[in-house]
N, C-alpha and C. Protein backbone atom coordinates (compact mmCIF):
# COMPACT_ATOMS: atom_id res chain seq x y z
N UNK A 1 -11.80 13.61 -10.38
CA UNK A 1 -10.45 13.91 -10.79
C UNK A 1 -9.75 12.61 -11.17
N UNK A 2 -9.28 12.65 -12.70
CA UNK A 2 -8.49 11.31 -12.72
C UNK A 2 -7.15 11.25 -11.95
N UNK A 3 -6.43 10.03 -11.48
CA UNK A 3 -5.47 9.93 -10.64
C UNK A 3 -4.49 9.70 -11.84
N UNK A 4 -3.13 10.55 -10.91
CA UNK A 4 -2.27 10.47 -12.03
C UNK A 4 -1.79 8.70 -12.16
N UNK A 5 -1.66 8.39 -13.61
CA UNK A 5 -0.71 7.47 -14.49
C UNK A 5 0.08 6.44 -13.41
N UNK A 6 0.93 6.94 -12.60
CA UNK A 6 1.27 6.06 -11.96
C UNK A 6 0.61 5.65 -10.08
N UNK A 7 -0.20 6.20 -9.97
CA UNK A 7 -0.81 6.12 -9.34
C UNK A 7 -2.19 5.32 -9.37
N UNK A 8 -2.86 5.28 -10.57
CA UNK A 8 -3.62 4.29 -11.29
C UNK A 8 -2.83 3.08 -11.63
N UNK A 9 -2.02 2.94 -11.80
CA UNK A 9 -1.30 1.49 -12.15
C UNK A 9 -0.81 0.69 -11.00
N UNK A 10 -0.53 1.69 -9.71
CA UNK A 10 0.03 1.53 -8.20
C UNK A 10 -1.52 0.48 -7.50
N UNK A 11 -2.68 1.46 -7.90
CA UNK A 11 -3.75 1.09 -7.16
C UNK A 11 -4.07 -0.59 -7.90
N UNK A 12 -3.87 -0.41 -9.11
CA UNK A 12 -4.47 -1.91 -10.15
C UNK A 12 -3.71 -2.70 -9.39
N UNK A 13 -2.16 -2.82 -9.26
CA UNK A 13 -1.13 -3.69 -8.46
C UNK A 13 -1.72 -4.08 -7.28
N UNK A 14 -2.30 -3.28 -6.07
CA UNK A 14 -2.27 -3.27 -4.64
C UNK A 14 -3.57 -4.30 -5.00
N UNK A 15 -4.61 -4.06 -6.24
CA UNK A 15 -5.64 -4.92 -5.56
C UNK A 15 -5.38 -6.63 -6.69
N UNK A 16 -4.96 -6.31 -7.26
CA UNK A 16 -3.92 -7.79 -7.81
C UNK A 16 -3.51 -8.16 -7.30
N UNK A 17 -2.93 -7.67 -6.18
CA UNK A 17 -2.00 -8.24 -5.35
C UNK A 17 -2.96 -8.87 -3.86
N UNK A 18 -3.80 -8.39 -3.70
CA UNK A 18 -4.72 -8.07 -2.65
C UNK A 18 -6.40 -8.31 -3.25
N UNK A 19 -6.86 -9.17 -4.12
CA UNK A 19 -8.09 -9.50 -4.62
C UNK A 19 -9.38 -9.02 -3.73
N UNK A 20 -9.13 -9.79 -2.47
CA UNK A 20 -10.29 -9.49 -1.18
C UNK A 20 -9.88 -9.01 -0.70
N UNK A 21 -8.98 -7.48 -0.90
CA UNK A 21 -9.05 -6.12 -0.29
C UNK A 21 -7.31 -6.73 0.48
N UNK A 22 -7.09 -5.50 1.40
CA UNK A 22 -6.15 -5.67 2.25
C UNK A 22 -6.02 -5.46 3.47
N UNK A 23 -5.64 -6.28 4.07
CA UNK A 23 -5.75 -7.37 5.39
C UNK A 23 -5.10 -5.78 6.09
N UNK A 24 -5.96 -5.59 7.58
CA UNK A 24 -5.35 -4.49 8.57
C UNK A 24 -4.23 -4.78 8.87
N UNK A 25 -3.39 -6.10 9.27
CA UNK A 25 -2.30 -6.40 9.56
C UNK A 25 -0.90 -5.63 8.65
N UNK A 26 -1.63 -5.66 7.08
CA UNK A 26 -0.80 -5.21 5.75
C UNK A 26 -0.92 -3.63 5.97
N UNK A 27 -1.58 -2.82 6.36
CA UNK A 27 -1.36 -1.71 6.05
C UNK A 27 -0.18 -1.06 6.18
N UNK A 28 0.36 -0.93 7.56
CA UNK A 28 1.53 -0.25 7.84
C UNK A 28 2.86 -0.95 6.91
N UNK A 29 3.08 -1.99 6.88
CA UNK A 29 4.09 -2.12 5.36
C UNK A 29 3.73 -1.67 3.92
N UNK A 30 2.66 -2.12 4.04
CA UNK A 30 2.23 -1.81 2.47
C UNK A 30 2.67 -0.07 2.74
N UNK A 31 2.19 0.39 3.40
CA UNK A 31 2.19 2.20 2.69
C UNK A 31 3.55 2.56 3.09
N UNK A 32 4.28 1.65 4.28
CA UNK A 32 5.80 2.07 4.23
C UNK A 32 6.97 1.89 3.04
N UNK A 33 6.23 0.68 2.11
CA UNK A 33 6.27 0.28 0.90
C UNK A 33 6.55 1.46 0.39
N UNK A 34 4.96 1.42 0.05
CA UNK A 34 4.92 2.87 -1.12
C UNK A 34 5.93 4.11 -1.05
N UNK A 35 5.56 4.15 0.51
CA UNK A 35 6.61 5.62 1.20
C UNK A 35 8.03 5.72 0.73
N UNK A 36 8.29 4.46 0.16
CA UNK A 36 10.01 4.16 -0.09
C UNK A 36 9.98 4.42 -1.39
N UNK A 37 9.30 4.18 -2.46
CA UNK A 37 8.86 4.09 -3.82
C UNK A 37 8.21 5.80 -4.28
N UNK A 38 7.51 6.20 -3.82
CA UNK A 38 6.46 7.01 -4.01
C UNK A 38 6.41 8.53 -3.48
N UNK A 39 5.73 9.87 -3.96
CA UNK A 39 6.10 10.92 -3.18
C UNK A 39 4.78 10.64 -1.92
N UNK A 40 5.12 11.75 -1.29
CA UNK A 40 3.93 11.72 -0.23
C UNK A 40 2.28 12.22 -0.73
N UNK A 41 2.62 13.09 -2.03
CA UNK A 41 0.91 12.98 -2.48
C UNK A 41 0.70 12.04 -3.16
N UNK A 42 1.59 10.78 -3.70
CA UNK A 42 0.93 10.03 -4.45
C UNK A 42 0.79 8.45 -3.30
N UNK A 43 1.14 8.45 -2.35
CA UNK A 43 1.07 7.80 -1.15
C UNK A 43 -0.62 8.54 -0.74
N UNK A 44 -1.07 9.62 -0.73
CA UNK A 44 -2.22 9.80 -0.15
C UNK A 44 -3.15 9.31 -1.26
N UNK A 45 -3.09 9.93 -2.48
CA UNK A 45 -3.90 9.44 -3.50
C UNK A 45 -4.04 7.94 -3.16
N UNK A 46 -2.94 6.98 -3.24
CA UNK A 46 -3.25 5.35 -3.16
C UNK A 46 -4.30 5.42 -1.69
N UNK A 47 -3.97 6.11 -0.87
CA UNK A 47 -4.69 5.78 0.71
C UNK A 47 -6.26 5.98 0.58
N UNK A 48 -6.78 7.42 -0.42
CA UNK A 48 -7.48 7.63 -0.39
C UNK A 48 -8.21 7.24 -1.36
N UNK A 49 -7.95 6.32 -2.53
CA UNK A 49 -8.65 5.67 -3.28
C UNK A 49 -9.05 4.02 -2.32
N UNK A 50 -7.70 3.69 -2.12
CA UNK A 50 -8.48 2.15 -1.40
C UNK A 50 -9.14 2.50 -0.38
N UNK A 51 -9.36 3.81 0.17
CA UNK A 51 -10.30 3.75 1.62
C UNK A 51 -11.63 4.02 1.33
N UNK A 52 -11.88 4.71 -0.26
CA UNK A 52 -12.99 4.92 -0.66
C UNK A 52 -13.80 4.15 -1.35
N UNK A 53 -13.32 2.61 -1.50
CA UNK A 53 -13.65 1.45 -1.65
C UNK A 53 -13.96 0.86 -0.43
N UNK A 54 -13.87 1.23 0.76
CA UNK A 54 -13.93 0.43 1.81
C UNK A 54 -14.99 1.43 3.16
N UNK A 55 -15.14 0.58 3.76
CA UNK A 55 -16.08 1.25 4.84
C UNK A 55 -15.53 1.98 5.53
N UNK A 56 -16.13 2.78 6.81
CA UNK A 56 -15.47 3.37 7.37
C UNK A 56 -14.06 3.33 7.94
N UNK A 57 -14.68 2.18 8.96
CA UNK A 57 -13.29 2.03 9.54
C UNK A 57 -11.79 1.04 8.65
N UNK A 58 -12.22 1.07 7.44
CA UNK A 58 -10.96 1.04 6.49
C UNK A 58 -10.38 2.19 6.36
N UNK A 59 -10.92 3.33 6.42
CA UNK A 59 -10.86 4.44 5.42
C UNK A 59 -10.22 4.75 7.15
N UNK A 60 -10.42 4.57 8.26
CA UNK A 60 -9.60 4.95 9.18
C UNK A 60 -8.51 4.32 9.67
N UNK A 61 -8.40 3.00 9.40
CA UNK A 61 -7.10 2.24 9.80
C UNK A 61 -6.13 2.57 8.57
N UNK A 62 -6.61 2.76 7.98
CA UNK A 62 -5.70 2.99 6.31
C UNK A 62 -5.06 4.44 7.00
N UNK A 63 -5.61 5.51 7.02
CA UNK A 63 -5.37 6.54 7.72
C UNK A 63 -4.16 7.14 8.88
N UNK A 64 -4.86 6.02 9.71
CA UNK A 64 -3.67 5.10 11.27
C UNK A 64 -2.69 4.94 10.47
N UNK A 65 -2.64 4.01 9.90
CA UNK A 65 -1.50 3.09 9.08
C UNK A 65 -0.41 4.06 8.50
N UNK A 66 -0.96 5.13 8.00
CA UNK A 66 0.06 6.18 7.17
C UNK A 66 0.49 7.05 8.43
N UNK A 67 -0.07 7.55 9.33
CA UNK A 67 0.38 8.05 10.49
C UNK A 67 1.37 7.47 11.39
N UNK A 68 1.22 6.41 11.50
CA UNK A 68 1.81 5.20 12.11
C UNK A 68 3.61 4.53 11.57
N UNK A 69 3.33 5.54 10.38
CA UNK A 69 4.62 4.82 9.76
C UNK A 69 5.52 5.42 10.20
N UNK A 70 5.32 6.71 10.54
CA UNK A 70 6.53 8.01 10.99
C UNK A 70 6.51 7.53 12.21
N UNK A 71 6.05 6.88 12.93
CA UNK A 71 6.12 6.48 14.74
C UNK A 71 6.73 4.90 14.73
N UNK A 72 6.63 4.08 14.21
CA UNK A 72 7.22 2.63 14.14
C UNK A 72 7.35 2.28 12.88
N UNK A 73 8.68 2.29 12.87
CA UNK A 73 9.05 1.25 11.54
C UNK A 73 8.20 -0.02 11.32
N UNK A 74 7.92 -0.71 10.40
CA UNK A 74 7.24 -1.91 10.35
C UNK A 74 8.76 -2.94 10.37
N UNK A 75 8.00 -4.69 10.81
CA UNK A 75 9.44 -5.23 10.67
C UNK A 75 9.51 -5.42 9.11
N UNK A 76 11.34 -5.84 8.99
CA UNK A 76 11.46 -6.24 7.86
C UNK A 76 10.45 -7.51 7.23
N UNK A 77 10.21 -8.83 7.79
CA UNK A 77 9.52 -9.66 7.87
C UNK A 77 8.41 -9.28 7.24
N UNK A 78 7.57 -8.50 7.94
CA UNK A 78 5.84 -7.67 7.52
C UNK A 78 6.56 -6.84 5.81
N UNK A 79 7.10 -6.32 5.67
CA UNK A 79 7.30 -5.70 4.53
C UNK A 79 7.83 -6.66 3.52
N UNK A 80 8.74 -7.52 3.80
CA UNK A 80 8.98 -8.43 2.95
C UNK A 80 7.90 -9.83 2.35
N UNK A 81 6.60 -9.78 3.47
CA UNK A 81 5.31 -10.52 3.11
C UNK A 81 4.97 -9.57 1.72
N UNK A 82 4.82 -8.51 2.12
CA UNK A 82 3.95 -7.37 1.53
C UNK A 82 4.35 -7.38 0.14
N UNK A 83 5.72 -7.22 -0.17
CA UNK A 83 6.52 -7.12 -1.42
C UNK A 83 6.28 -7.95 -2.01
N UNK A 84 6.34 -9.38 -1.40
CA UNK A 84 5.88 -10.81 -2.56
C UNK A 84 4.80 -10.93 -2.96
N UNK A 85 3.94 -10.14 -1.52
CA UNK A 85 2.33 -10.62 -2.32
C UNK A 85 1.88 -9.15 -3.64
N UNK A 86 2.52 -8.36 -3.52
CA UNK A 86 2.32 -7.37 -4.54
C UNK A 86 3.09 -7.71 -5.74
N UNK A 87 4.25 -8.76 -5.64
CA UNK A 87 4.97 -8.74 -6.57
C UNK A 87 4.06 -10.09 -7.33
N UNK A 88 3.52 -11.06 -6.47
CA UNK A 88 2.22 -11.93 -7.44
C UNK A 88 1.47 -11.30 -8.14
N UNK A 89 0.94 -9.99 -7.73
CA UNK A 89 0.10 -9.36 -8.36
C UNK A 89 0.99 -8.59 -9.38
N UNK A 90 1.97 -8.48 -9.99
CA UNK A 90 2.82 -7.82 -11.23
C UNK A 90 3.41 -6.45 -11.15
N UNK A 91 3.46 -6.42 -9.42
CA UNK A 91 4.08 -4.58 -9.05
C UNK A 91 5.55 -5.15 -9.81
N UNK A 92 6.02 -4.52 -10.78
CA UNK A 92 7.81 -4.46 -11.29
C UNK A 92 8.57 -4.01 -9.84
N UNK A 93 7.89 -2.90 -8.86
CA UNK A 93 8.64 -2.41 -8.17
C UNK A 93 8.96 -3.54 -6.78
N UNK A 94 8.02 -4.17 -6.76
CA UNK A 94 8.02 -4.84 -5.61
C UNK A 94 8.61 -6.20 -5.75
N UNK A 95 9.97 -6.41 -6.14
CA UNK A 95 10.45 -7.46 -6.20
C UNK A 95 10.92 -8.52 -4.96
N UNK A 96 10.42 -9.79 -4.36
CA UNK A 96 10.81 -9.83 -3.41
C UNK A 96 12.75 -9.64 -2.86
N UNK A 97 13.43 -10.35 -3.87
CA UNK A 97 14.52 -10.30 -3.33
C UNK A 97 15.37 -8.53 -3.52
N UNK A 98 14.86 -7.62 -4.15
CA UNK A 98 15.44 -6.60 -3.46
C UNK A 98 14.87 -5.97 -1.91
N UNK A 99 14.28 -7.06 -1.22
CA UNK A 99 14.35 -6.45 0.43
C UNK A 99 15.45 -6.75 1.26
């Protein structure tokens, strides 16, 4: 199934932004990221494309990570890493100074 349009351009960003994959520490901002930006099926689509690049237990902390967001906010700090390093990689959305 191709992924929709902006969801393919979301995933090109995350690994531009993220070359050697993304660090477990990044998950829970990164997808609280998205969660702010994004609906909730196109938040799973991104989860379930980078986890299917990755081994198991990616494909389960990635998982955690989206579960995790409705139970603890991430800090501002962790999300504002997240935004710059996606915004190196050319996310338009992820500008650092609108955090």
């Amino acid at each position: 199934m191709a992924l929709p349009p902006i969801v393919a351009s979301i995933i090109s960003w995350v690994r531009a932004g993220y070359p050697d994959g993304v660090p477990e520490q990044d998950y829970i901002p990164l997808f609280a990221l998205l969660g702010s930006q994004l609906t909730e099926a196109d938040v799973q689509f991104v989860a379930e494309e980078l986890a299917g690049h990755g081994d198991e237990h990616t494909s389960q902390a990635i998982k955690a990570a989206i579960s995790d967001i409705t139970h603890d906010a991430p800090l501002d700090s962790d999300v504002a890493r997240v935004r710059a390093r996606l915004a190196g990689g050319g996310w338009p959305l992820a500008d650092p100074r609108s955090a």
